[in-house]
C-alpha atoms as a PDB file:
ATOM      1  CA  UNK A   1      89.769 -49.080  82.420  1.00  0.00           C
ATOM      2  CA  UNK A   2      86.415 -49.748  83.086  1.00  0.00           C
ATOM      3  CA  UNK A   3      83.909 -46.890  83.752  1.00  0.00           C
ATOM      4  CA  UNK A   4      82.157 -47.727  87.484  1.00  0.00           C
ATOM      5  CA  UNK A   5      81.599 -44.170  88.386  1.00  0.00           C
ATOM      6  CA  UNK A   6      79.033 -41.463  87.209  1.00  0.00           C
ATOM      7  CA  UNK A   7      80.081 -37.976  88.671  1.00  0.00           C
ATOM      8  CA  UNK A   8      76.718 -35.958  88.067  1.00  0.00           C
ATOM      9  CA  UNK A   9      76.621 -32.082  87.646  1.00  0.00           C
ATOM     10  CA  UNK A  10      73.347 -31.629  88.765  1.00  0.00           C
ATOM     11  CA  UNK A  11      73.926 -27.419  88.129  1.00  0.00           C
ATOM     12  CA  UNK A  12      76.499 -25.066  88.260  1.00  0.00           C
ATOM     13  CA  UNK A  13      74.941 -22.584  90.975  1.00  0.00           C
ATOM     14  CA  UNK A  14      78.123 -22.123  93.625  1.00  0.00           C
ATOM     15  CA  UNK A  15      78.350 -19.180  95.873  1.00  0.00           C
ATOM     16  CA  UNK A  16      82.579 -19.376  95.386  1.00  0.00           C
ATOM     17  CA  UNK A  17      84.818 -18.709  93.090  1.00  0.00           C
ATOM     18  CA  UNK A  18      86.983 -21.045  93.750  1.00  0.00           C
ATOM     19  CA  UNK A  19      90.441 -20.538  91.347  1.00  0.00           C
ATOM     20  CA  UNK A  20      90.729 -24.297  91.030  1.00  0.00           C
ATOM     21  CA  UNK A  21      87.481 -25.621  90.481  1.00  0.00           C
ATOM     22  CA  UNK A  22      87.264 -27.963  88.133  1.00  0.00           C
ATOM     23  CA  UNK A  23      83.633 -26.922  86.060  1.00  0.00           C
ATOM     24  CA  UNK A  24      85.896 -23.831  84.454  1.00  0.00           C
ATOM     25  CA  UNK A  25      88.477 -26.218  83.123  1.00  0.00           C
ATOM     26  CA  UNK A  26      87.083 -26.317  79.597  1.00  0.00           C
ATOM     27  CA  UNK A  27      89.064 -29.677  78.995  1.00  0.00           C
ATOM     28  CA  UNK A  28      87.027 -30.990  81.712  1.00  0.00           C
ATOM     29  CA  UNK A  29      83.749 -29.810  80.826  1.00  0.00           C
ATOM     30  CA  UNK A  30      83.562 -30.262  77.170  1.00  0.00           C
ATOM     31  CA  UNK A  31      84.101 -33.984  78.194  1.00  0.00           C
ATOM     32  CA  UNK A  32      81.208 -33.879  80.376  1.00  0.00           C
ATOM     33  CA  UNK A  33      78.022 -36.060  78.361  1.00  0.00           C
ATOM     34  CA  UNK A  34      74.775 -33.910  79.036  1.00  0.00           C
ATOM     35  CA  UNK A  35      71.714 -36.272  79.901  1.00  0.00           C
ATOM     36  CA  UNK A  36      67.823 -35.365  79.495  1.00  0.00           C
ATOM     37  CA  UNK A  37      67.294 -38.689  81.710  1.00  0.00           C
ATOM     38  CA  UNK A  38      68.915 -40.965  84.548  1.00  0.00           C
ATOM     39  CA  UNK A  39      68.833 -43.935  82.513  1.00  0.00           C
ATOM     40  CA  UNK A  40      72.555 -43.177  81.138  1.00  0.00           C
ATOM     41  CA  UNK A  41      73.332 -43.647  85.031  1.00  0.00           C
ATOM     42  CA  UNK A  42      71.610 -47.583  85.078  1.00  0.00           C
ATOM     43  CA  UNK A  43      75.694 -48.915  83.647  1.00  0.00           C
ATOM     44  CA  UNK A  44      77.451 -47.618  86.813  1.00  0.00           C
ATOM     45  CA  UNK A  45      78.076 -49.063  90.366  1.00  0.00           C
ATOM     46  CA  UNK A  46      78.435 -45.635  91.698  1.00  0.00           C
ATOM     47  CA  UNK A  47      76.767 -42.002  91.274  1.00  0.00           C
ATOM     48  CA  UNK A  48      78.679 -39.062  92.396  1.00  0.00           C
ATOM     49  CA  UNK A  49      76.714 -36.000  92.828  1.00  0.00           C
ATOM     50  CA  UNK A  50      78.252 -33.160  92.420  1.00  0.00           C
ATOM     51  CA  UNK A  51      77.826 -29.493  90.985  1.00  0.00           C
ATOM     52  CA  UNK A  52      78.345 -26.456  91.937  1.00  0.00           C
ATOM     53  CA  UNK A  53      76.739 -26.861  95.000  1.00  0.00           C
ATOM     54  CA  UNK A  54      74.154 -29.427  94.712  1.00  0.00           C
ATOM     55  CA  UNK A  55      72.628 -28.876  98.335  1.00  0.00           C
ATOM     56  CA  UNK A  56      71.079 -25.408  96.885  1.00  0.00           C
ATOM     57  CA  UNK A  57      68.793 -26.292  94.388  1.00  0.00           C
ATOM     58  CA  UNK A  58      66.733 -29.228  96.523  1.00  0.00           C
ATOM     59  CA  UNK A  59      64.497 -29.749  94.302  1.00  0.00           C
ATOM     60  CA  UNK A  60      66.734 -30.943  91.147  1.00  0.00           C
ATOM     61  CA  UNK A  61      68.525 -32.662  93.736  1.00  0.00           C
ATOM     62  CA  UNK A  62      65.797 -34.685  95.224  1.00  0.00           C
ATOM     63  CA  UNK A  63      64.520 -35.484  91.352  1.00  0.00           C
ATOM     64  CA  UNK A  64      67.900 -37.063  90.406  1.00  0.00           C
ATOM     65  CA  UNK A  65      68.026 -39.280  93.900  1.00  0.00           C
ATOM     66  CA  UNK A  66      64.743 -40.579  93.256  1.00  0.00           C
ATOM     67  CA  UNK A  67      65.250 -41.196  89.768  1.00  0.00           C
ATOM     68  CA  UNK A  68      68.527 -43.152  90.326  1.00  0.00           C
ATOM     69  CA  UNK A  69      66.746 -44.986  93.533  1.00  0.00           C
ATOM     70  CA  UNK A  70      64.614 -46.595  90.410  1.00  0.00           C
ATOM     71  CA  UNK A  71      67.255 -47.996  88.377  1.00  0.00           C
ATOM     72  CA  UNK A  72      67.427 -51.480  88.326  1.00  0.00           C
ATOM     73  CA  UNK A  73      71.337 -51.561  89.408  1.00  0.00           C
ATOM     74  CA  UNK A  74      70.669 -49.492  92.227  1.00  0.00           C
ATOM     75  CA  UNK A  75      74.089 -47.734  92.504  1.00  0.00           C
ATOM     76  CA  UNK A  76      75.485 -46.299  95.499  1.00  0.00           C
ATOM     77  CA  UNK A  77      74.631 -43.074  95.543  1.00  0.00           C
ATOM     78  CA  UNK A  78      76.797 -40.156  96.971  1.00  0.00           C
ATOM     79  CA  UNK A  79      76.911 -36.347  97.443  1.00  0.00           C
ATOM     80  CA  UNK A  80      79.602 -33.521  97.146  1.00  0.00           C
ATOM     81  CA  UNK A  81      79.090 -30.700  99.033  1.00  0.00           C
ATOM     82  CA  UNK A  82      80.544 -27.730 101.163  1.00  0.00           C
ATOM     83  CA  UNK A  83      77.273 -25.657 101.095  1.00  0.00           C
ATOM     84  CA  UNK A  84      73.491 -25.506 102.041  1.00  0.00           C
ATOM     85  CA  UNK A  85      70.556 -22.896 102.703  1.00  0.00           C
ATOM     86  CA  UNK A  86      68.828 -25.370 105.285  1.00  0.00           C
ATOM     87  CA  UNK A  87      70.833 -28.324 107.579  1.00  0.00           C
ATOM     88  CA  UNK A  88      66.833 -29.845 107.727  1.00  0.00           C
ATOM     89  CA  UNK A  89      67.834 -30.127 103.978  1.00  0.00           C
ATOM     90  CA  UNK A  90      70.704 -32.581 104.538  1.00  0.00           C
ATOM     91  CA  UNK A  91      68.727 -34.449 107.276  1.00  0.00           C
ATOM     92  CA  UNK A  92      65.913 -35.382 104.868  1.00  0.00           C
ATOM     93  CA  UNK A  93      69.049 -36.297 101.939  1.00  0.00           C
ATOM     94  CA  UNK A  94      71.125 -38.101 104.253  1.00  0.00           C
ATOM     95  CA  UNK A  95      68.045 -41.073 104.311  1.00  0.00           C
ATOM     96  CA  UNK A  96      68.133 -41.385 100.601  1.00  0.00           C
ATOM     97  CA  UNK A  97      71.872 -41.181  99.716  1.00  0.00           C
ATOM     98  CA  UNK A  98      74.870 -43.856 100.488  1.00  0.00           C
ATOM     99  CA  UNK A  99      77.318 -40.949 102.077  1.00  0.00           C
ATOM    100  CA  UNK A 100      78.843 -37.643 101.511  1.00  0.00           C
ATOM    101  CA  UNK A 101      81.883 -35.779 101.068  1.00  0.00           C
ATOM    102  CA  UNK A 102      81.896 -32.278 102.796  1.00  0.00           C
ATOM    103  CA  UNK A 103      84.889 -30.149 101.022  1.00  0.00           C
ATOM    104  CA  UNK A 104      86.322 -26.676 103.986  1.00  0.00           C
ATOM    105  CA  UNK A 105      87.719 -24.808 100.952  1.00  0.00           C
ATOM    106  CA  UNK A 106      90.457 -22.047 101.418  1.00  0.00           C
ATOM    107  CA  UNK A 107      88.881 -19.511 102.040  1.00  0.00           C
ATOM    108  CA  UNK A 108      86.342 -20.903 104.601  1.00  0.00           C
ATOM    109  CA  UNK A 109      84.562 -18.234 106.852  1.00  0.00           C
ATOM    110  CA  UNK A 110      82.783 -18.207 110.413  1.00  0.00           C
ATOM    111  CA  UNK A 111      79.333 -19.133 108.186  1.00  0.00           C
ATOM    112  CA  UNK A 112      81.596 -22.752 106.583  1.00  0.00           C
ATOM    113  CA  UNK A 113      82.501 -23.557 110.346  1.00  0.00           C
ATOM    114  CA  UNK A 114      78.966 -23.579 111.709  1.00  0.00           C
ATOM    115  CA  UNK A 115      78.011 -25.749 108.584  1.00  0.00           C
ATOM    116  CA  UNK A 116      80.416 -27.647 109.283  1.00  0.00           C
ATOM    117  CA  UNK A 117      79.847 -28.244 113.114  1.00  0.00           C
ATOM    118  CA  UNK A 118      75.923 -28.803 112.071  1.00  0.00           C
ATOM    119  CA  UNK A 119      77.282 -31.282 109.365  1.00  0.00           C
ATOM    120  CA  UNK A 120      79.325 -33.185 111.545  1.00  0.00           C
ATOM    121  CA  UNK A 121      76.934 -33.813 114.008  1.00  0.00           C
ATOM    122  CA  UNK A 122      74.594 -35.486 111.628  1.00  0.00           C
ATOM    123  CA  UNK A 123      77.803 -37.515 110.614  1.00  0.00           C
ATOM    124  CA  UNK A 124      78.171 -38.600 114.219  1.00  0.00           C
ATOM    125  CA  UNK A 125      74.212 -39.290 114.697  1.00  0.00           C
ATOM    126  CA  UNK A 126      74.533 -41.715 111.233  1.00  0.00           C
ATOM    127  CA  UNK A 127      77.540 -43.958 111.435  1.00  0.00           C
ATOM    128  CA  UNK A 128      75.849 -45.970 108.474  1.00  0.00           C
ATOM    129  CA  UNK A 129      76.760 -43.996 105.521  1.00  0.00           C
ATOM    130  CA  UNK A 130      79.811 -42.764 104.241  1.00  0.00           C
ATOM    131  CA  UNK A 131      81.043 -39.786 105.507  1.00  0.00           C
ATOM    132  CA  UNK A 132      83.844 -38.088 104.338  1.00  0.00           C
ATOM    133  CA  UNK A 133      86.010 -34.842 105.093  1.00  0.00           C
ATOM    134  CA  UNK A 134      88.439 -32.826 102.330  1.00  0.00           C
ATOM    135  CA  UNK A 135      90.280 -29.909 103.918  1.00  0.00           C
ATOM    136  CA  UNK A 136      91.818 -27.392 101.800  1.00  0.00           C
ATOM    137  CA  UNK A 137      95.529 -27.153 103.156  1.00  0.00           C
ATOM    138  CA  UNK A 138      95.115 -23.188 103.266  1.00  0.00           C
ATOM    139  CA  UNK A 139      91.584 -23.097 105.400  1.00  0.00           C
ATOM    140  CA  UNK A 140      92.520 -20.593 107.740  1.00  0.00           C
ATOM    141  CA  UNK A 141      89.676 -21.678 110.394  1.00  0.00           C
ATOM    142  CA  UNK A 142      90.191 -24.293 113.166  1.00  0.00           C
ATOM    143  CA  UNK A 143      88.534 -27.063 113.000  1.00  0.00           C
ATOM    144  CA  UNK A 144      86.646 -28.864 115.645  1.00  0.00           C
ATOM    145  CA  UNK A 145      87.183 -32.501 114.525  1.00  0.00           C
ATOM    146  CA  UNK A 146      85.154 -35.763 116.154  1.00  0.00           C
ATOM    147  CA  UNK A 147      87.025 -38.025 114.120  1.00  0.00           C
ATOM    148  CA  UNK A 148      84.748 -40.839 114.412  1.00  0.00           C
ATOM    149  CA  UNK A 149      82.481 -38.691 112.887  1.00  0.00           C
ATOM    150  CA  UNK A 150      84.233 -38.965 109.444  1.00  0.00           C
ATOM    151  CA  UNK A 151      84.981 -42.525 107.444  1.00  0.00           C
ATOM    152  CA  UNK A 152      87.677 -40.310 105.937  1.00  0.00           C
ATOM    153  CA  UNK A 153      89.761 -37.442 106.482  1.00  0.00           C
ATOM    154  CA  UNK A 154      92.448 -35.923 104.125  1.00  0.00           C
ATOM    155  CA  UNK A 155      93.883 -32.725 103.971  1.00  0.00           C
ATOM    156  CA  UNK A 156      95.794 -30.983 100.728  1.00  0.00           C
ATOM    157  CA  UNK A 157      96.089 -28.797  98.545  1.00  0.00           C
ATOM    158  CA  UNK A 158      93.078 -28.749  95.641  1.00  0.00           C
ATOM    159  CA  UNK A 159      94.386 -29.401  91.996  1.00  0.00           C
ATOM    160  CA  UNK A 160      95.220 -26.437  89.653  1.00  0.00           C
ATOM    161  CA  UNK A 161      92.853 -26.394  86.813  1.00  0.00           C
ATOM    162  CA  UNK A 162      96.012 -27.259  84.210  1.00  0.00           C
ATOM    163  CA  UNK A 163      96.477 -30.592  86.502  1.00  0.00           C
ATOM    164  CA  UNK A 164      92.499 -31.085  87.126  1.00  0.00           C
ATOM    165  CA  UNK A 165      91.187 -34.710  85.365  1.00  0.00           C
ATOM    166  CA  UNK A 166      88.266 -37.023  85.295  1.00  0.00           C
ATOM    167  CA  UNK A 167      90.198 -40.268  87.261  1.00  0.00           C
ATOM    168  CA  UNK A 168      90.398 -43.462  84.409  1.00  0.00           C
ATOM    169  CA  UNK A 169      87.300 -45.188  86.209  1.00  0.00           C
ATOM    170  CA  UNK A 170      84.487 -42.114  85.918  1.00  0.00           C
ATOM    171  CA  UNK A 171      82.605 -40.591  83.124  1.00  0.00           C
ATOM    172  CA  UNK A 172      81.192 -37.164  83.506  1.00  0.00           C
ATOM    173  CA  UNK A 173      77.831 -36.053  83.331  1.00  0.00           C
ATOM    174  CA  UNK A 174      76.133 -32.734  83.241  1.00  0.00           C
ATOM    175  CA  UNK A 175      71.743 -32.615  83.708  1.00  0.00           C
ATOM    176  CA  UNK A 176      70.535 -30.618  80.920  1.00  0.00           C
ATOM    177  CA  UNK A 177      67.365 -29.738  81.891  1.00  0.00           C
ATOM    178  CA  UNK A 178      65.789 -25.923  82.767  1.00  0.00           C
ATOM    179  CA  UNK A 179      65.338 -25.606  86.816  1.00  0.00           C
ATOM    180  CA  UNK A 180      61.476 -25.958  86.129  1.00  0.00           C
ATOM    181  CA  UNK A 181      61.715 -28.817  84.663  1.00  0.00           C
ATOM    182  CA  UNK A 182      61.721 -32.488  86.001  1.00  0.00           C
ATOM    183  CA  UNK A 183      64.737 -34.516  84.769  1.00  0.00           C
ATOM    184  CA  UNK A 184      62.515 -37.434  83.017  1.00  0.00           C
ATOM    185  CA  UNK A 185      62.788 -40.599  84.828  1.00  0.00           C
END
């Protein structure tokens, strides 16, 4: 199957400990190919962003969306996130990425919800990208959905690391560069 999708670790910083998160599969990470530089990225139609939590460290973040933005395939570019320090922070994103995907894990508290509702409401103020919702089937909050908020919606329960994979059409990354650093363009 052909590759078409580059899911990015741009770090590993996460403030859960999720029990099925996929970066402490081993199988899963030993697969991942580190890159020094985006120009791996130029072969695919899409780039997944993911982490950790890639809204925390803006400023890797912002390095790797403007370094795709200069590839000469320009690739959709998307994010994976369920955390952030500063909703400004996803504002500013949101006008150089193609969508998200905002994940309400299990064991989502009061702090996930008003994320959440701040989250949505930028997903309601930009119809024009991708939006999209994953609910953990064991959130214990309620949820105040605007559905038209959200491109898509689906709620289940996450994969157990033994059944966690890369799907046939991505190829996993992982940026190896130290947090001062600038991931060369």
């Amino acid at each position: 199957m052909k590759k078409t999708t580059a899911r990015v670790i741009v770090n590993t910083i996460c403030r859960r400990d999720c029990a099925y998160c996929c970066n402490k599969s081993t199988a899963i990470m030993r697969r991942a190919t580190p890159i020094y530089t985006v120009k791996p990225l130029n072969k695919f139609e899409v780039v997944c962003i993911t982490g950790g939590e890639p809204m925390l460290l803006q400023h890797r973040l912002r390095v790797l969306i403007k370094g795709i933005k200069q590839l000469p395939t320009f690739p959709k570019i998307y994010i994976y996130m369920a955390d952030y320090d500063d909703i400004r922070d996803v504002e500013e994103i949101a006008y150089m990425v193609d969508g998200f995907t905002w994940t309400v894990h299990a064991k989502a508290t009061q702090d996930d919800l008003d994320k959440f509702r701040a989250v949505q409401s930028i997903a309601f103020t930009m119809p024009e990208l991708s939006w999209r919702l994953k609910l953990h089937h064991d959130c214990p909050l309620v949820l105040p959905l605007m559905p038209r908020a959200w491109k898509f919606i689906k709620q289940r329960p996450f994969f157990t690391l033994d059944k966690c994979t890369i799907p046939g059409n991505e190829k996993l990354f992982i940026v190896q560069t130290n947090l001062e650093e600038e991931l060369d363009v």
